[in-house]
N, C-alpha and C. Protein backbone atom coordinates (compact mmCIF):
# COMPACT_ATOMS: atom_id res chain seq x y z
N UNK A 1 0.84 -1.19 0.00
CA UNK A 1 0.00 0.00 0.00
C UNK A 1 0.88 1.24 0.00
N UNK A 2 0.54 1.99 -0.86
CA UNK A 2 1.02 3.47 -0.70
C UNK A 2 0.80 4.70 0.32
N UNK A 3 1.72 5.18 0.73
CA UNK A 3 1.66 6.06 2.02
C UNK A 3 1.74 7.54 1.13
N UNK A 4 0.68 8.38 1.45
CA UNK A 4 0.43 9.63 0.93
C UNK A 4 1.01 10.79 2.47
N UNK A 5 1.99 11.96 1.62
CA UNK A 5 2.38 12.70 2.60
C UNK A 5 1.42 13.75 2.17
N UNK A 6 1.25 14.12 3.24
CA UNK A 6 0.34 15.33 3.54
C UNK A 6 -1.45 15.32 3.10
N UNK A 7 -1.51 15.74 2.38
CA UNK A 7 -2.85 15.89 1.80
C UNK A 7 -3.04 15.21 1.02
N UNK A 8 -4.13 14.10 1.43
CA UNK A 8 -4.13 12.61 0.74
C UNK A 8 -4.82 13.51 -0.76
N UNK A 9 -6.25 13.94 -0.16
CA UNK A 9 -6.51 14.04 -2.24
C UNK A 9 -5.53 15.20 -2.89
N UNK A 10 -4.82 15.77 -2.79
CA UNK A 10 -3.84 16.54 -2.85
C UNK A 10 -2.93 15.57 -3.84
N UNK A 11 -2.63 14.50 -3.05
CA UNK A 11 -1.53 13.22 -3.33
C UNK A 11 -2.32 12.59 -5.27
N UNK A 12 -3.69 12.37 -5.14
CA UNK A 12 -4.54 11.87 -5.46
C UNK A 12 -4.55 12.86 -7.07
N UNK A 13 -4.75 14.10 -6.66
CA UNK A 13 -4.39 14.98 -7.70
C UNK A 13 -3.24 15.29 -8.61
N UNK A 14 -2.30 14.87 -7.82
CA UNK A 14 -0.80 15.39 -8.27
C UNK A 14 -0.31 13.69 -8.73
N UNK A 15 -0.91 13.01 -9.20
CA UNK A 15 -0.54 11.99 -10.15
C UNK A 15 -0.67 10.57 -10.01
N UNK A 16 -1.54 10.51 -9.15
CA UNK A 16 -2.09 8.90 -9.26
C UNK A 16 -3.33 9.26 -10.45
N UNK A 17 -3.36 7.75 -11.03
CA UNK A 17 -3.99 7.51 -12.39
C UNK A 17 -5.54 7.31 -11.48
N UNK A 18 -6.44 7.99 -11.39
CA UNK A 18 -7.65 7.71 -10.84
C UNK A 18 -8.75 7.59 -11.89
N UNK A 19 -9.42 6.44 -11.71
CA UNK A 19 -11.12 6.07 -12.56
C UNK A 19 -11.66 7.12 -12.78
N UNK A 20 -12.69 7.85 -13.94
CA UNK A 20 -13.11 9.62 -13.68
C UNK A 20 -14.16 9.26 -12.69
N UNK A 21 -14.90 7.56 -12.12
CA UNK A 21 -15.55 8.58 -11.19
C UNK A 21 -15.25 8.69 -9.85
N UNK A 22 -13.88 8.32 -9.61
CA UNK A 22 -12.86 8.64 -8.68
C UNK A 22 -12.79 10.16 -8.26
N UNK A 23 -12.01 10.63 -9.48
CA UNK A 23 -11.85 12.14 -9.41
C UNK A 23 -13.31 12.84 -9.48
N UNK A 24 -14.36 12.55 -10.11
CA UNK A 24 -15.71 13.13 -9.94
C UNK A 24 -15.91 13.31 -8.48
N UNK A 25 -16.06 12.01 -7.53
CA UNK A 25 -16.42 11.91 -6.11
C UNK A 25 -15.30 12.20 -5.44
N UNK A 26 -14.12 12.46 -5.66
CA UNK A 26 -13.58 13.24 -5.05
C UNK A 26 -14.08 15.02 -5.19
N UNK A 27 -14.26 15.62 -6.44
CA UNK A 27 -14.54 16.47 -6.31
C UNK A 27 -15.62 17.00 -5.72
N UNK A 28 -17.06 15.65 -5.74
CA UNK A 28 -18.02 16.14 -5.42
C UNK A 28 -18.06 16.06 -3.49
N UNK A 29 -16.89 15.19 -2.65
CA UNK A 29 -16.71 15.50 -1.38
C UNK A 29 -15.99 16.74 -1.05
N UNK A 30 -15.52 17.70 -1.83
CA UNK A 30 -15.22 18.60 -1.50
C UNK A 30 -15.93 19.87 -1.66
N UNK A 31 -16.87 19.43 -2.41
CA UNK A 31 -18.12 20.61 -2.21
C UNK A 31 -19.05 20.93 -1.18
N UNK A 32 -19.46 21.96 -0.82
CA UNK A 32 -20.00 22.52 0.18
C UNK A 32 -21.30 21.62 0.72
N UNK A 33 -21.78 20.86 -0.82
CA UNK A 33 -23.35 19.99 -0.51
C UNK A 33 -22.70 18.73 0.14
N UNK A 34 -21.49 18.11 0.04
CA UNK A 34 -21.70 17.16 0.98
C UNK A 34 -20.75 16.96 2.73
N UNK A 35 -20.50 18.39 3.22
CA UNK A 35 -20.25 19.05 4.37
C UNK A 35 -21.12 18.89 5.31
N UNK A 36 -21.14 18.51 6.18
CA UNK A 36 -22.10 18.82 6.89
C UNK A 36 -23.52 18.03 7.49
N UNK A 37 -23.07 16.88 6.15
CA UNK A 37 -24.66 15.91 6.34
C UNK A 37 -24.49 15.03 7.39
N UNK A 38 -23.75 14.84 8.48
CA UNK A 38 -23.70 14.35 9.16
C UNK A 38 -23.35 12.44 9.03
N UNK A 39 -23.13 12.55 7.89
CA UNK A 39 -22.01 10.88 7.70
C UNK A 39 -21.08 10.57 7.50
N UNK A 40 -21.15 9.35 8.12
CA UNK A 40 -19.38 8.88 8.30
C UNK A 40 -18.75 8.75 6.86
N UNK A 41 -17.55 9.21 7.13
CA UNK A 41 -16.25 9.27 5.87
C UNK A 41 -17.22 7.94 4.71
N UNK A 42 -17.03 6.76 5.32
CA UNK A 42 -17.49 6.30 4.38
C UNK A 42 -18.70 5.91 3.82
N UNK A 43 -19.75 6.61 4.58
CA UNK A 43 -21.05 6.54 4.22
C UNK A 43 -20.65 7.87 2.67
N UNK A 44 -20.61 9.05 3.14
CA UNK A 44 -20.00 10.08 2.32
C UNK A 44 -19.07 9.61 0.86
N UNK A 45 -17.97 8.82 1.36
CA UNK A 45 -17.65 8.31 -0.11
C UNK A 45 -18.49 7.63 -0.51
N UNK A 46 -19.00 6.38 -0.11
CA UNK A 46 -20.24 5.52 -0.94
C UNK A 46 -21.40 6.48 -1.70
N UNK A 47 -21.94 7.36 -0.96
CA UNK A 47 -22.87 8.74 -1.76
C UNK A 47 -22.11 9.37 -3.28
N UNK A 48 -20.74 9.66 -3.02
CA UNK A 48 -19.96 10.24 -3.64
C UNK A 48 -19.78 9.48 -4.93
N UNK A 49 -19.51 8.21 -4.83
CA UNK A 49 -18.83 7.28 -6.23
C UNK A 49 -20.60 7.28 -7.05
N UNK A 50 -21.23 6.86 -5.56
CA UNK A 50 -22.36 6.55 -6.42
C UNK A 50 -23.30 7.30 -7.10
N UNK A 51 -23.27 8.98 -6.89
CA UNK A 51 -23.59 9.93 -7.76
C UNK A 51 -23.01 10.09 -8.40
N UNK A 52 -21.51 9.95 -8.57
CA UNK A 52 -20.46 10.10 -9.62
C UNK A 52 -21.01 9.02 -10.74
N UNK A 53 -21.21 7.72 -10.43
CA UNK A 53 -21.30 6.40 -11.02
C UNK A 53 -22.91 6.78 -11.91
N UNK A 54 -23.52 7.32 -11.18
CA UNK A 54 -25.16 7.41 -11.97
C UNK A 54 -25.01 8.63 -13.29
N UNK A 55 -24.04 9.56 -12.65
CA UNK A 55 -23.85 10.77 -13.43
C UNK A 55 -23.26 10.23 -15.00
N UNK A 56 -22.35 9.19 -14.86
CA UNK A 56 -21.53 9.19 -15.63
C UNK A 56 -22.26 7.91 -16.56
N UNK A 57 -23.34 7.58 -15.96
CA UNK A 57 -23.96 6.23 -16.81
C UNK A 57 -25.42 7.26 -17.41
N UNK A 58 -25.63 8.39 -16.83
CA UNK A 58 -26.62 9.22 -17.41
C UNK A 58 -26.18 10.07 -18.93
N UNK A 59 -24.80 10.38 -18.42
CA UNK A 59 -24.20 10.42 -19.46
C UNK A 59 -23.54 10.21 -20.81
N UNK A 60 -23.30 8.57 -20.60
CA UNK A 60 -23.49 7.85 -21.42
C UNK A 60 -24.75 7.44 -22.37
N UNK A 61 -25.71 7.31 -21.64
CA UNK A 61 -27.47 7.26 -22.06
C UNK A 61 -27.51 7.75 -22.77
N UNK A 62 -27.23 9.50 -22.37
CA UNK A 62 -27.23 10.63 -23.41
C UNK A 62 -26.52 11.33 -24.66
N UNK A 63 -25.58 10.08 -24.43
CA UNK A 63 -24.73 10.44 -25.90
C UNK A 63 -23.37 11.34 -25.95
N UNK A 64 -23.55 11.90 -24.58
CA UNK A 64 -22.50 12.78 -24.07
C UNK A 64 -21.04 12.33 -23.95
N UNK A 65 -20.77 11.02 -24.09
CA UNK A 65 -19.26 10.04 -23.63
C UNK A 65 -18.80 9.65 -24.81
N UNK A 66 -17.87 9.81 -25.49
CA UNK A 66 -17.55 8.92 -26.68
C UNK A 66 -16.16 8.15 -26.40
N UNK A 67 -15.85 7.32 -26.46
CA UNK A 67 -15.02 6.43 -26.43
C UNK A 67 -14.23 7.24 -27.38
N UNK A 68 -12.61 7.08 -26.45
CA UNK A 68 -11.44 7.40 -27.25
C UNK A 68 -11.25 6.70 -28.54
N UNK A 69 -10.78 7.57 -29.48
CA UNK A 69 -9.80 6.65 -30.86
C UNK A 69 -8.75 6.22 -30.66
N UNK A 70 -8.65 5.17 -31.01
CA UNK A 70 -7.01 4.46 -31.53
C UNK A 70 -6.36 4.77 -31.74
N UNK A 71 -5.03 4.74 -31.52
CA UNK A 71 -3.84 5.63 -31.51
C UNK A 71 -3.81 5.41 -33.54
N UNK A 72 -4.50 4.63 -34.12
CA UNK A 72 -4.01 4.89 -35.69
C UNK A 72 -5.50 5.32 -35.93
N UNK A 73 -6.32 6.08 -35.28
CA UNK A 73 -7.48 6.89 -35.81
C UNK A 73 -7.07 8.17 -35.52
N UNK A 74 -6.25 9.13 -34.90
CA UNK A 74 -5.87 10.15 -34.73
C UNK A 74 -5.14 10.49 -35.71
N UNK A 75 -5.72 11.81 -36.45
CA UNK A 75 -5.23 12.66 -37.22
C UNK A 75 -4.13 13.89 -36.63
N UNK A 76 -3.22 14.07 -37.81
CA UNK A 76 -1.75 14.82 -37.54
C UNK A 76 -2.07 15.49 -36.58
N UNK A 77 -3.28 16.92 -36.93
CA UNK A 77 -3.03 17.75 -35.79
C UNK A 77 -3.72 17.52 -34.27
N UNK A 78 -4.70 16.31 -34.04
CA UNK A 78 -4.88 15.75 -33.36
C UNK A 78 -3.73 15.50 -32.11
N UNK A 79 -3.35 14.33 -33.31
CA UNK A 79 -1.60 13.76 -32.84
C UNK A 79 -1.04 14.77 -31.54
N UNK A 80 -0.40 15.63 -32.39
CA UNK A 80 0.16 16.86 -32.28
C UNK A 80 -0.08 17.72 -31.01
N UNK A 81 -1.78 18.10 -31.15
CA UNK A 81 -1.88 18.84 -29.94
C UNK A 81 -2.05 17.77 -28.91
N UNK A 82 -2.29 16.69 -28.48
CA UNK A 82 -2.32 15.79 -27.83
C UNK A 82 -0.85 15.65 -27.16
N UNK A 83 0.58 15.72 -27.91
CA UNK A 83 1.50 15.54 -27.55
C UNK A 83 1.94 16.94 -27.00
N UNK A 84 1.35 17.98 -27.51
CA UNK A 84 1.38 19.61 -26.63
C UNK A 84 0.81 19.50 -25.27
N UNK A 85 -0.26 18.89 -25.46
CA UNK A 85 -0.78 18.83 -23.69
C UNK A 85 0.61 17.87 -22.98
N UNK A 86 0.21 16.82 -23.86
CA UNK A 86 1.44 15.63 -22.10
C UNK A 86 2.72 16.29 -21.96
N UNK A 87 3.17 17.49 -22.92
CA UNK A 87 4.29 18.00 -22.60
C UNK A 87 4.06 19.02 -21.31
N UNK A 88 3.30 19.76 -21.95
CA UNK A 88 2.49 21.01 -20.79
C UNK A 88 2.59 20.01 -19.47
N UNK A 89 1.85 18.91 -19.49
CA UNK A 89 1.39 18.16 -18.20
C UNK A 89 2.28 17.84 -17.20
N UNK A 90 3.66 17.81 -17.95
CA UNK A 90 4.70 16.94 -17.80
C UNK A 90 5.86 18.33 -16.92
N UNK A 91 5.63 19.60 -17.88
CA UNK A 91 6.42 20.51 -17.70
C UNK A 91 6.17 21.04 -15.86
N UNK A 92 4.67 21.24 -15.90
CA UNK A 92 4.14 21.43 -14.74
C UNK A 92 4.21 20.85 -13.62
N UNK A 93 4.33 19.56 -13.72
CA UNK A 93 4.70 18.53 -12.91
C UNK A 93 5.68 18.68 -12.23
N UNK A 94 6.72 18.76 -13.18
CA UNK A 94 8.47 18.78 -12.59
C UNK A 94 8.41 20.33 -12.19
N UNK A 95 7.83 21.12 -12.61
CA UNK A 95 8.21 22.25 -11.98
C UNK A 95 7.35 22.49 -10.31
N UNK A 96 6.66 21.64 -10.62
CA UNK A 96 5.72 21.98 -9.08
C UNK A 96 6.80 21.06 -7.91
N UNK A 97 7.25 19.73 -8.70
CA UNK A 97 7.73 19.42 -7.79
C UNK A 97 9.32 20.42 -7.25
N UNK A 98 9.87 20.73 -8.21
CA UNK A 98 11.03 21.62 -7.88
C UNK A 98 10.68 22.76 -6.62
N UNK A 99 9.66 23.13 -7.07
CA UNK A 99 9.06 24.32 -6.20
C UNK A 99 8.78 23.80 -4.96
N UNK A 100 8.61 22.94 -4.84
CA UNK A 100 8.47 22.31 -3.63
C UNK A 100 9.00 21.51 -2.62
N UNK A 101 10.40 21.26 -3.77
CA UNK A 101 11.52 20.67 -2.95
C UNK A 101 12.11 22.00 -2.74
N UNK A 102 11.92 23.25 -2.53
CA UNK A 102 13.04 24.44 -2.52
C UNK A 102 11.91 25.53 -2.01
N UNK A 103 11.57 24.86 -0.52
CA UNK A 103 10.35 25.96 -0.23
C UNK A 103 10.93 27.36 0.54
N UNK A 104 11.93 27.69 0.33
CA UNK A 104 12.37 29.12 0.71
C UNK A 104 12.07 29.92 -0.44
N UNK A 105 12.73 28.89 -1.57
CA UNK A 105 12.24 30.25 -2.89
C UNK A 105 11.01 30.18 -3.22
N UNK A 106 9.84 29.22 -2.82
CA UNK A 106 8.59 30.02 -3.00
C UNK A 106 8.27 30.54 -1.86
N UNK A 107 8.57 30.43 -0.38
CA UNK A 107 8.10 31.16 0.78
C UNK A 107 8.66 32.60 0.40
N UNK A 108 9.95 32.97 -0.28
CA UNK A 108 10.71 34.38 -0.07
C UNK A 108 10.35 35.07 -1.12
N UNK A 109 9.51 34.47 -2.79
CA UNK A 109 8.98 34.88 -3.72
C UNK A 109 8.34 36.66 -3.71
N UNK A 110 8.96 37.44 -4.40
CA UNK A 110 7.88 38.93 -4.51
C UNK A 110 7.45 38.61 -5.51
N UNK A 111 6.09 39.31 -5.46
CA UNK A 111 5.22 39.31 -6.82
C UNK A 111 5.82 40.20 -7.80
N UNK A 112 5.44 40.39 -8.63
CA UNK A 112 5.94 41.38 -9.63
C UNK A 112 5.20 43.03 -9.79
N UNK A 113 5.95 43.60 -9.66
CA UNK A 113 5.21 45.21 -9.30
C UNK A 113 4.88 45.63 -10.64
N UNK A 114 3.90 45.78 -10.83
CA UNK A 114 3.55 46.53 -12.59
C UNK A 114 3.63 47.93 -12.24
N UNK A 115 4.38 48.74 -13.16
CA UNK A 115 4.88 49.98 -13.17
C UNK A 115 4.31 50.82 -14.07
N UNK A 116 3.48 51.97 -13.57
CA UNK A 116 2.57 52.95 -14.34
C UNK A 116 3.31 53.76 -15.20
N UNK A 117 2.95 53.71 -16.45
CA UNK A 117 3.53 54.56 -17.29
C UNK A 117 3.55 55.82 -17.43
């Protein structure tokens, strides 16, 4: 089993491969509607997957989900911007982690002063 430091969905966000209705019910426990209702952690996740789970089969119903193409059904610029995102994804990654192994230079960070002309 994997040991998450600090902020488990935090951990959860920053690069474990999660099911979407993983990340759905995660998002939807962090909203204000399910605060407060008075159930246990895992009564709350079970609510969570399983509105996630209905959402995402309502969705399907409706035509809204299309199954990915095949890596030989993707066209050039398809291709292309596809390989622009995992770079972006990738760039961000390593830089968050840098930033975070070196927390003086983001604790000592100034913003940038915009200067009136």
């Amino acid at each position: 089993m994997s040991e998450y430091w600090g902020d488990v969905l935090q951990s959860f966000q920053n690069g474990v491969q999660l099911d979407l209705r993983v990340k759905l019910a995660i998002e939807f426990l962090k909203s204000p509607a399910f605060s407060g209702d008075g159930a246990s952690p895992e009564g709350a996740a079970t609510r969570a997957l399983t509105l996630a789970d209905s959402l995402l089969e309502q969705a399907q119903a409706s035509g809204l989900l299309k199954p990915l193409p095949e890596d030989s059904e993707l066209n050039a610029p398809l291709r292309r911007h596809l390989e622009r995102n995992a770079r972006a994804q990738i760039f961000a990654n390593l830089a968050a982690q840098r930033i975070g192994s070196e927390p003086a230079v983001a604790l000592n960070s100034v913003p940038a002063t915009i200067v009136q002309r």
